[in-house]
N, C-alpha and C. Protein backbone atom coordinates (compact mmCIF):
# COMPACT_ATOMS: atom_id res chain seq x y z
N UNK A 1 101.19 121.04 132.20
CA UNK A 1 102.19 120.84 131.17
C UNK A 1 102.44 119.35 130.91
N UNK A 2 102.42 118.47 132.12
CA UNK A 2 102.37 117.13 131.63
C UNK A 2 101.47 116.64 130.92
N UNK A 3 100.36 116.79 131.14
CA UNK A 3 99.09 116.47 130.34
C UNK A 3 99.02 117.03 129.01
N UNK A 4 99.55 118.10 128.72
CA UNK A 4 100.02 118.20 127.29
C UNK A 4 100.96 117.51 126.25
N UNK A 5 102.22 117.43 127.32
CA UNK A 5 103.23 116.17 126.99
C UNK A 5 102.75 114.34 126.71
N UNK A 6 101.88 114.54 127.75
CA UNK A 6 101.25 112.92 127.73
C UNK A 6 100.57 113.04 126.19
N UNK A 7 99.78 113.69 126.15
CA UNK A 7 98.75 113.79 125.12
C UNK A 7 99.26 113.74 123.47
N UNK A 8 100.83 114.34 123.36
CA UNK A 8 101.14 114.60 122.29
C UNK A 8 101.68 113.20 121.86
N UNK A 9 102.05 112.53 123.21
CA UNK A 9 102.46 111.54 123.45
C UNK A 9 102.00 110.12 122.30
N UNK A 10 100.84 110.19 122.83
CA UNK A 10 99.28 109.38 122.78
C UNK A 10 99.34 109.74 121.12
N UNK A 11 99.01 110.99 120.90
CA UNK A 11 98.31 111.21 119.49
C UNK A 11 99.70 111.30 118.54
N UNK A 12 100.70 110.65 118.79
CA UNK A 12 101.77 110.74 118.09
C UNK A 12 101.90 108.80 117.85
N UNK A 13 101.31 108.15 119.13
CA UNK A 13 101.69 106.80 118.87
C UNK A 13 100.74 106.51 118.38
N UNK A 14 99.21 107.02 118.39
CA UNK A 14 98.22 106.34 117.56
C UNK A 14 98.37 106.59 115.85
N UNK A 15 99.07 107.45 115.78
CA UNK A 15 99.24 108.09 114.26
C UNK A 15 100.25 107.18 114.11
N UNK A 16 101.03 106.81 114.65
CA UNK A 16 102.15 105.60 113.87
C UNK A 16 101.18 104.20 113.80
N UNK A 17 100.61 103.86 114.39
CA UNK A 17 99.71 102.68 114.53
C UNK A 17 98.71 102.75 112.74
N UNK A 18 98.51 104.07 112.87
CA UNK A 18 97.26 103.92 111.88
C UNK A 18 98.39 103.96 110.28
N UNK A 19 99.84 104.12 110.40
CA UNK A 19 100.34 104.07 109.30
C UNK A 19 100.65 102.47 109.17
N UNK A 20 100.83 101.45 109.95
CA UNK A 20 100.94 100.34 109.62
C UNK A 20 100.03 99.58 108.62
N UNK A 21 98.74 99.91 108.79
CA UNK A 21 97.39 99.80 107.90
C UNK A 21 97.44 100.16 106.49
N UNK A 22 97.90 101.56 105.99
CA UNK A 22 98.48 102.30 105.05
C UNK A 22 98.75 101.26 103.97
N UNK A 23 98.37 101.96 102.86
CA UNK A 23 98.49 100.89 101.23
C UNK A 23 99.84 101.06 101.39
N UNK A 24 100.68 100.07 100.16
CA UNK A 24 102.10 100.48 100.24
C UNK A 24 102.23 99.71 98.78
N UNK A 25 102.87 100.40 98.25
CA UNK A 25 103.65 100.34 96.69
C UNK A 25 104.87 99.90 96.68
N UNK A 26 105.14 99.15 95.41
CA UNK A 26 106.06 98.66 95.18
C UNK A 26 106.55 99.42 93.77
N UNK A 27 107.47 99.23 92.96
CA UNK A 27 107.70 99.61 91.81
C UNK A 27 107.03 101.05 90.90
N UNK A 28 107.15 101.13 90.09
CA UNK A 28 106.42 102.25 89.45
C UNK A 28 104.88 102.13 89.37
N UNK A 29 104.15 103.23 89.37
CA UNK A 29 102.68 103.53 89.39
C UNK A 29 102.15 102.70 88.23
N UNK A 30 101.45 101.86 88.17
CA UNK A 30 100.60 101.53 87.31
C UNK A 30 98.81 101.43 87.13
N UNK A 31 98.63 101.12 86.40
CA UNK A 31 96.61 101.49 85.73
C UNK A 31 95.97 99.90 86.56
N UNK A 32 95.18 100.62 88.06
CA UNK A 32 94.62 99.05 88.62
C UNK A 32 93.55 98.34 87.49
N UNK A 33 92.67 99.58 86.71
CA UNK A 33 91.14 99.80 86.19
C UNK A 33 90.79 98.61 85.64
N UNK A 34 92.33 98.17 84.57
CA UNK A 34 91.93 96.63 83.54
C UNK A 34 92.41 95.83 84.31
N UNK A 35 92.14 95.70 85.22
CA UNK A 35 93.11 94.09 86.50
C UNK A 35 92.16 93.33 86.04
N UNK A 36 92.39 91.88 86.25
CA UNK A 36 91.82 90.89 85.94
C UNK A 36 92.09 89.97 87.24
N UNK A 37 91.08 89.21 87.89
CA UNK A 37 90.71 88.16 88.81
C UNK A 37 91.80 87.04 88.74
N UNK A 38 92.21 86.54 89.86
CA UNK A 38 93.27 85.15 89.78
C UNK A 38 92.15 84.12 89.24
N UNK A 39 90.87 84.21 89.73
CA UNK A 39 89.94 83.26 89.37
C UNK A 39 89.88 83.34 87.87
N UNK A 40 90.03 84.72 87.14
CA UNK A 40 89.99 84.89 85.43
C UNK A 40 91.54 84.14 84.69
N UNK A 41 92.60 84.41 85.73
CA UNK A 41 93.20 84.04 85.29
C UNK A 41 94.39 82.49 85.22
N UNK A 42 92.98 81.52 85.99
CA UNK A 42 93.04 80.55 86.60
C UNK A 42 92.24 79.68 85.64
N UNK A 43 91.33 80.08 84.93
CA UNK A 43 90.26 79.60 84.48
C UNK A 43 91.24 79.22 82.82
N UNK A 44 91.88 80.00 82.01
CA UNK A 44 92.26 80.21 80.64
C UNK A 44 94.24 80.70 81.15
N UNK A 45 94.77 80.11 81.61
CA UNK A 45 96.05 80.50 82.19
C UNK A 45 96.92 80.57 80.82
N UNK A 46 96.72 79.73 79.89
CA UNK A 46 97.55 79.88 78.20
C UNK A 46 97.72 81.19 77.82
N UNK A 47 96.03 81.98 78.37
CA UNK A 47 95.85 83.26 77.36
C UNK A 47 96.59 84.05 77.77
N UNK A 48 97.32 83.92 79.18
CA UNK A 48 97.60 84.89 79.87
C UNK A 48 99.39 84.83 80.19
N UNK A 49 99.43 83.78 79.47
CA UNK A 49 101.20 83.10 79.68
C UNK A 49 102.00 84.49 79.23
N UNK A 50 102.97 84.93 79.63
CA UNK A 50 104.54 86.01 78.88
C UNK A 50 104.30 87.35 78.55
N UNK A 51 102.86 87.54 78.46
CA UNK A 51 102.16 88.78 78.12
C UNK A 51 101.83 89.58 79.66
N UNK A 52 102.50 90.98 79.34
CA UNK A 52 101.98 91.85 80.59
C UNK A 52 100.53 92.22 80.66
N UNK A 53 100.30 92.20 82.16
CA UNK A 53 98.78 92.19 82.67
C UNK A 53 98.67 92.87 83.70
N UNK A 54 97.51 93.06 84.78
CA UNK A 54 97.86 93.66 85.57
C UNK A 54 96.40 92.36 86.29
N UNK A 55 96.75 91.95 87.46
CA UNK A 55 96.15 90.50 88.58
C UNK A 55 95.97 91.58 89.75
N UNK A 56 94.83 91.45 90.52
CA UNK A 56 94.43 91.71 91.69
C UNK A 56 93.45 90.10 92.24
N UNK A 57 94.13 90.28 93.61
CA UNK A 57 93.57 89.03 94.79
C UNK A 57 94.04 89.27 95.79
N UNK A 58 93.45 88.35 96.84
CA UNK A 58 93.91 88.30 98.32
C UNK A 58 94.71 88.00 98.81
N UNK A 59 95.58 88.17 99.69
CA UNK A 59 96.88 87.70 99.81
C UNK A 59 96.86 86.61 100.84
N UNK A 60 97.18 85.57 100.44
CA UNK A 60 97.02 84.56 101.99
C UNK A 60 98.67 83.85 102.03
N UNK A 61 99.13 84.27 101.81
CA UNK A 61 100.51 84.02 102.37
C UNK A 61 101.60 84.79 101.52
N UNK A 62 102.78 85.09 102.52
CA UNK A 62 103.97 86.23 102.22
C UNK A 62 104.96 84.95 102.98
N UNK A 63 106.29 85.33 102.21
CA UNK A 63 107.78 84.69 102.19
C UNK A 63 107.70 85.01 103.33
N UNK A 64 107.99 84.51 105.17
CA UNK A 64 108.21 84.63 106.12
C UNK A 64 110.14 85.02 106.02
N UNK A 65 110.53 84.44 105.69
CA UNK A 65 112.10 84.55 105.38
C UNK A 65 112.66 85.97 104.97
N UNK A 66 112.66 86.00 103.54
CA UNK A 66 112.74 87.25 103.14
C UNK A 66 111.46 88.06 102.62
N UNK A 67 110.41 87.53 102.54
CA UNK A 67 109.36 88.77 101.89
C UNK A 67 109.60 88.79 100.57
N UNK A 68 109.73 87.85 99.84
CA UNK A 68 110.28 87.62 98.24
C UNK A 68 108.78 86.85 97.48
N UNK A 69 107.69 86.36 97.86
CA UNK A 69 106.82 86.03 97.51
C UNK A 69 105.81 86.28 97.65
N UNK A 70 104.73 86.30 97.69
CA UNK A 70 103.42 86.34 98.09
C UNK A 70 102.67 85.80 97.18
N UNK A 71 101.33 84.77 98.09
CA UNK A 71 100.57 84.01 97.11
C UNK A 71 99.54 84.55 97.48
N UNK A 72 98.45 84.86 96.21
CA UNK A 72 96.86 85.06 95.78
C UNK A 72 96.17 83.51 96.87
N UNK A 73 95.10 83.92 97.49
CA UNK A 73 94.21 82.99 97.35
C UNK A 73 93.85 82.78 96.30
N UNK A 74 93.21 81.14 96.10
CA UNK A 74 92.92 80.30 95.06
C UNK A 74 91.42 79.43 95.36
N UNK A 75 90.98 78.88 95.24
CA UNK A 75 90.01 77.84 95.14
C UNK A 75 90.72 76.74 95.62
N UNK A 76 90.16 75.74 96.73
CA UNK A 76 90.47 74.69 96.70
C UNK A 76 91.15 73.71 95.70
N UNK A 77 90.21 73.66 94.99
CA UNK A 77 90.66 72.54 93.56
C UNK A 77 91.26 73.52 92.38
N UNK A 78 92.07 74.60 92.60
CA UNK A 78 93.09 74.83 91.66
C UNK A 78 94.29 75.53 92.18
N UNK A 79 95.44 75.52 91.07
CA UNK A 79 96.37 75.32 91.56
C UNK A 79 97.05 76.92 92.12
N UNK A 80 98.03 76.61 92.97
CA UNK A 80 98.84 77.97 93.69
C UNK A 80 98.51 79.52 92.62
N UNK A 81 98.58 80.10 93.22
CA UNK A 81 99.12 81.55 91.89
C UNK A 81 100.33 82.49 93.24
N UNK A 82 101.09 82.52 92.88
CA UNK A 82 102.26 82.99 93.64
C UNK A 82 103.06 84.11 92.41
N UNK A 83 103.50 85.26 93.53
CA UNK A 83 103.75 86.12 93.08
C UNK A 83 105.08 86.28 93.43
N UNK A 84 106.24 86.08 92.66
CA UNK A 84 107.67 85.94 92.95
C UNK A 84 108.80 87.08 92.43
N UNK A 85 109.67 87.64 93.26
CA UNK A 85 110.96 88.31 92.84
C UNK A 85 112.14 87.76 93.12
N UNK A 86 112.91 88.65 92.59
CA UNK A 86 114.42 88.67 93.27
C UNK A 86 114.45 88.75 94.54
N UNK A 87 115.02 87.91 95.45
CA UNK A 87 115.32 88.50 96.97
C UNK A 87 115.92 89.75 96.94
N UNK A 88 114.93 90.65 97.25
CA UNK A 88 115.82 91.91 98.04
C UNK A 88 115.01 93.12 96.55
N UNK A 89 114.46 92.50 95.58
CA UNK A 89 113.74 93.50 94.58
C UNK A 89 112.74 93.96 95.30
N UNK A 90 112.09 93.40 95.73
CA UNK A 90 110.61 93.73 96.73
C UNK A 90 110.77 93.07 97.39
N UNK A 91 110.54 93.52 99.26
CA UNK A 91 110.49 92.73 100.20
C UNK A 91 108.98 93.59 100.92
N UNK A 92 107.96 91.95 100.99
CA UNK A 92 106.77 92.09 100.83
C UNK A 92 106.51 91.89 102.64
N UNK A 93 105.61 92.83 102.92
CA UNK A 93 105.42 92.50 104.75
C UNK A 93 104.11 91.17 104.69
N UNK A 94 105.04 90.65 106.06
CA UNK A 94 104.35 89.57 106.47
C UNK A 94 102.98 89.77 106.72
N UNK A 95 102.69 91.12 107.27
CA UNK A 95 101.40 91.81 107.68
C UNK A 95 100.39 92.23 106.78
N UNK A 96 100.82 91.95 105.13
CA UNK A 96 100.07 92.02 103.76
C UNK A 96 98.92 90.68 104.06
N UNK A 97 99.23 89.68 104.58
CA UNK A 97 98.22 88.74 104.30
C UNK A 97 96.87 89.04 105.21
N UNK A 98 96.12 88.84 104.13
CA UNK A 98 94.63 88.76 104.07
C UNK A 98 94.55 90.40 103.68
N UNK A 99 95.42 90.54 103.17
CA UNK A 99 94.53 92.26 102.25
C UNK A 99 94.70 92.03 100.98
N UNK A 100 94.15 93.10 100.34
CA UNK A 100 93.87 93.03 98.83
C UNK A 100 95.24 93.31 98.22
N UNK A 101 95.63 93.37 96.80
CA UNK A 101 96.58 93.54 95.88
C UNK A 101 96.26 93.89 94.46
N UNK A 102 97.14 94.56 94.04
CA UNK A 102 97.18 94.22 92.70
C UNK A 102 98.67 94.13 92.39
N UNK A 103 98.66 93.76 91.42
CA UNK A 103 99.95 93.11 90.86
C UNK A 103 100.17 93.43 88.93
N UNK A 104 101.60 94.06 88.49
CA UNK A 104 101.13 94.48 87.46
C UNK A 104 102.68 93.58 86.82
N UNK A 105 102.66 93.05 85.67
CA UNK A 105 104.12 91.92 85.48
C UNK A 105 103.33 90.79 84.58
N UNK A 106 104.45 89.68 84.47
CA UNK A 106 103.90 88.38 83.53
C UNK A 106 103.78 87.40 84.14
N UNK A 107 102.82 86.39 83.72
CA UNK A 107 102.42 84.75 84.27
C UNK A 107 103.91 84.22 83.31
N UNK A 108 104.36 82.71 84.43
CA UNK A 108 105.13 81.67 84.27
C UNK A 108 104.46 80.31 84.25
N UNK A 109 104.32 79.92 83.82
CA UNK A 109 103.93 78.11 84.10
C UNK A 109 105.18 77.29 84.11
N UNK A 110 104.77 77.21 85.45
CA UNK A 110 106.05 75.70 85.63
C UNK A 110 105.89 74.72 86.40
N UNK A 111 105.45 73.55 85.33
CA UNK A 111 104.87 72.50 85.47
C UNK A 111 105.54 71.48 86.23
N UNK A 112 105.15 70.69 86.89
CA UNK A 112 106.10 70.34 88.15
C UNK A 112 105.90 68.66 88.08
N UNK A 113 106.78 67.63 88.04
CA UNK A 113 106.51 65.89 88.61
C UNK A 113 105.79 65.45 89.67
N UNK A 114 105.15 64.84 90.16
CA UNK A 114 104.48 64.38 91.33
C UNK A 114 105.94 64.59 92.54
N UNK A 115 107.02 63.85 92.23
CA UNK A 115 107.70 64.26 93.70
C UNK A 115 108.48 65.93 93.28
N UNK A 116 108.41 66.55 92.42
CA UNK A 116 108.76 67.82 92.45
C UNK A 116 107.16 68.77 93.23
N UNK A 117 106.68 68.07 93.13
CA UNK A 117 104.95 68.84 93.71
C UNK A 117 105.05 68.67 95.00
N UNK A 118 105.66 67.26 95.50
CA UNK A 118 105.56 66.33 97.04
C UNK A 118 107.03 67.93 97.88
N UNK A 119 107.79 67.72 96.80
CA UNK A 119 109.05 68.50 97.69
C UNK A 119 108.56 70.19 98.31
N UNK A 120 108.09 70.61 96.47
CA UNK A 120 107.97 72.22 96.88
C UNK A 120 106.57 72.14 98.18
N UNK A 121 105.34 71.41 98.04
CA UNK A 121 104.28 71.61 98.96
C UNK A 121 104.92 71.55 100.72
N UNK A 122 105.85 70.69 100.41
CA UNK A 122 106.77 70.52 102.25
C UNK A 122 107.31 71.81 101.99
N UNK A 123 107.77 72.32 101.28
CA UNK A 123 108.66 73.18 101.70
C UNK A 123 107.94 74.44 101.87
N UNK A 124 107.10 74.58 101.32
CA UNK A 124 105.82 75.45 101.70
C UNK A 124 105.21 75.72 103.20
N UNK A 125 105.07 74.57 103.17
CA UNK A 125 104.70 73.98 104.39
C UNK A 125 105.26 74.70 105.64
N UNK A 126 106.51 74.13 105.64
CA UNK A 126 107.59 73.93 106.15
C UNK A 126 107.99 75.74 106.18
N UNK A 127 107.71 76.42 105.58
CA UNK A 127 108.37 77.68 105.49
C UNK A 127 106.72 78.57 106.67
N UNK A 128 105.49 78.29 105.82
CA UNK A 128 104.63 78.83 106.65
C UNK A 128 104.32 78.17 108.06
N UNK A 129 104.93 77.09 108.47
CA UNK A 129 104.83 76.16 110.33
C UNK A 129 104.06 75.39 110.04
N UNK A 130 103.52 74.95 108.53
CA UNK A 130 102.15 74.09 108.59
C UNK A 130 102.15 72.72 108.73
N UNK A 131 101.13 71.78 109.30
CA UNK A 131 101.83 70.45 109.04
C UNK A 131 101.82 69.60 107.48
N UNK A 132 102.24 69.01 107.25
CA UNK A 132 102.28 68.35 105.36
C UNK A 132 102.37 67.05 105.90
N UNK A 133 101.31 66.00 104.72
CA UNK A 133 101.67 64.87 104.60
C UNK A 133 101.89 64.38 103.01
N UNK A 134 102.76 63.86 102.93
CA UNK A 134 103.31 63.69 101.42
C UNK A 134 102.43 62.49 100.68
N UNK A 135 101.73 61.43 101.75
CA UNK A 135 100.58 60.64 101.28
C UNK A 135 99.36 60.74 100.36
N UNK A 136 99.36 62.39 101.03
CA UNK A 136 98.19 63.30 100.58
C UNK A 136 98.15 63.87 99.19
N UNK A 137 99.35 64.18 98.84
CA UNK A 137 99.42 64.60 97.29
C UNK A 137 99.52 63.40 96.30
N UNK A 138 98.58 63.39 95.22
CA UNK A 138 98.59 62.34 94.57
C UNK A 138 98.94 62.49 93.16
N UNK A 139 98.62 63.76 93.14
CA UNK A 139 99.10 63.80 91.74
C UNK A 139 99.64 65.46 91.39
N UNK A 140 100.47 65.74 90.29
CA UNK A 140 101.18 66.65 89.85
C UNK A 140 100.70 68.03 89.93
N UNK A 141 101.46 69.04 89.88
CA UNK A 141 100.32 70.38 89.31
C UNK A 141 101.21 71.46 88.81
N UNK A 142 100.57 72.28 88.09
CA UNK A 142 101.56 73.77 87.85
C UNK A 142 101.21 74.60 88.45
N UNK A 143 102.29 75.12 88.63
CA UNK A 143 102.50 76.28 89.83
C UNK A 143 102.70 77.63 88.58
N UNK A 144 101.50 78.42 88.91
CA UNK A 144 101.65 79.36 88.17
C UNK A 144 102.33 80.62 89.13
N UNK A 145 103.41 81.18 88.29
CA UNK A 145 103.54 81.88 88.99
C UNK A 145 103.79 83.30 88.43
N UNK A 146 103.25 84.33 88.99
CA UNK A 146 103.73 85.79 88.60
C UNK A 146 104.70 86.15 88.92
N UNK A 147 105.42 86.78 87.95
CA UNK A 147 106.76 87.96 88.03
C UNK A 147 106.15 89.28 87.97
N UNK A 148 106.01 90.06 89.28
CA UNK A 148 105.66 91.64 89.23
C UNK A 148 106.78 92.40 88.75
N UNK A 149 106.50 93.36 88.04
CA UNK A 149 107.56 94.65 88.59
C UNK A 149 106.71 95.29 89.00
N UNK A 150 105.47 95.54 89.27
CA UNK A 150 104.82 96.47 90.08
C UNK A 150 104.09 95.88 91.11
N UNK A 151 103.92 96.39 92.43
CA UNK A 151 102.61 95.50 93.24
C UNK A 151 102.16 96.60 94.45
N UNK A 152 100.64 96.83 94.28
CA UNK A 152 100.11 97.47 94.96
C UNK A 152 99.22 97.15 96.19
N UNK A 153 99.64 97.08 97.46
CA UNK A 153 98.78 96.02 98.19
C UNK A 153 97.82 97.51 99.14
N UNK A 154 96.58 96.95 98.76
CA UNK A 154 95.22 97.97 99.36
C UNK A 154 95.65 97.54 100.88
């Protein structure tokens, strides 16, 4: 009888384990089929300004704080694509980074001063433990950023 108990035990904690993995939704169901690449929409970012779309990419960093952001990997030489809410509209797990997404909502451009670039990159920084040197940034950039109401992380 223990060995039954143990067992149910076992196959009850591995089944919670394998739900951590599990896709997880945000907002209402939306169409992944027409998603378009951060790289597509990195390349022509005008075309894509205020107009709803639907963005799939990798996730390489989530809001440690509240789970209110998450940024797309990018290319070296271009700029952030970050995916932003309301605190507390979607709170995104820390454990999303490095899986896939899609994301369904509008692009923002907001173009930033060299020390408005120097502040938010520390604070970036500073939020994921990383080290920053402010020497290093030399010049300005826009921070594109998405507003979801929907986000589907694979």
């Amino acid at each position: 009888m223990k060995k039954i108990g143990i067992f149910a035990l076992v196959l009850a904690l591995s089944s919670l384990s394998t739900l951590s993995f599990a896709s997880q939704s945000f907002g209402p169901k939306f169409d992944t089929s027409q998603s378009v690449t951060v790289q597509q929409v990195l390349a022509k970012p005008t075309e894509f300004l205020a107009k709803p779309f639907t963005v799939q990419g990798k996730i390489d960093a989530v809001c440690q704080k509240k789970g209110c952001w998450m940024q797309f990997e990018t290319a070296a030489d271009q700029p952030t694509f970050r995916l932003k809410v309301k605190d507390g509209d979607m709170v995104f797990p820390v454990s999303a980074k490095g899986k896939n997404a899609y994301a369904h909502g509008s692009l923002k451009a907001k173009p930033m001063s060299l020390e408005q670039t120097k502040i938010y990159l520390k604070h970036r920084a500073e939020e994921q433990g990383e080290a920053f040197d402010p020497a290093a940034v030399t010049s300005a950039v826009t921070l594109y950023q998405f507003e979801p109401a929907s986000v589907f992380i694979e």
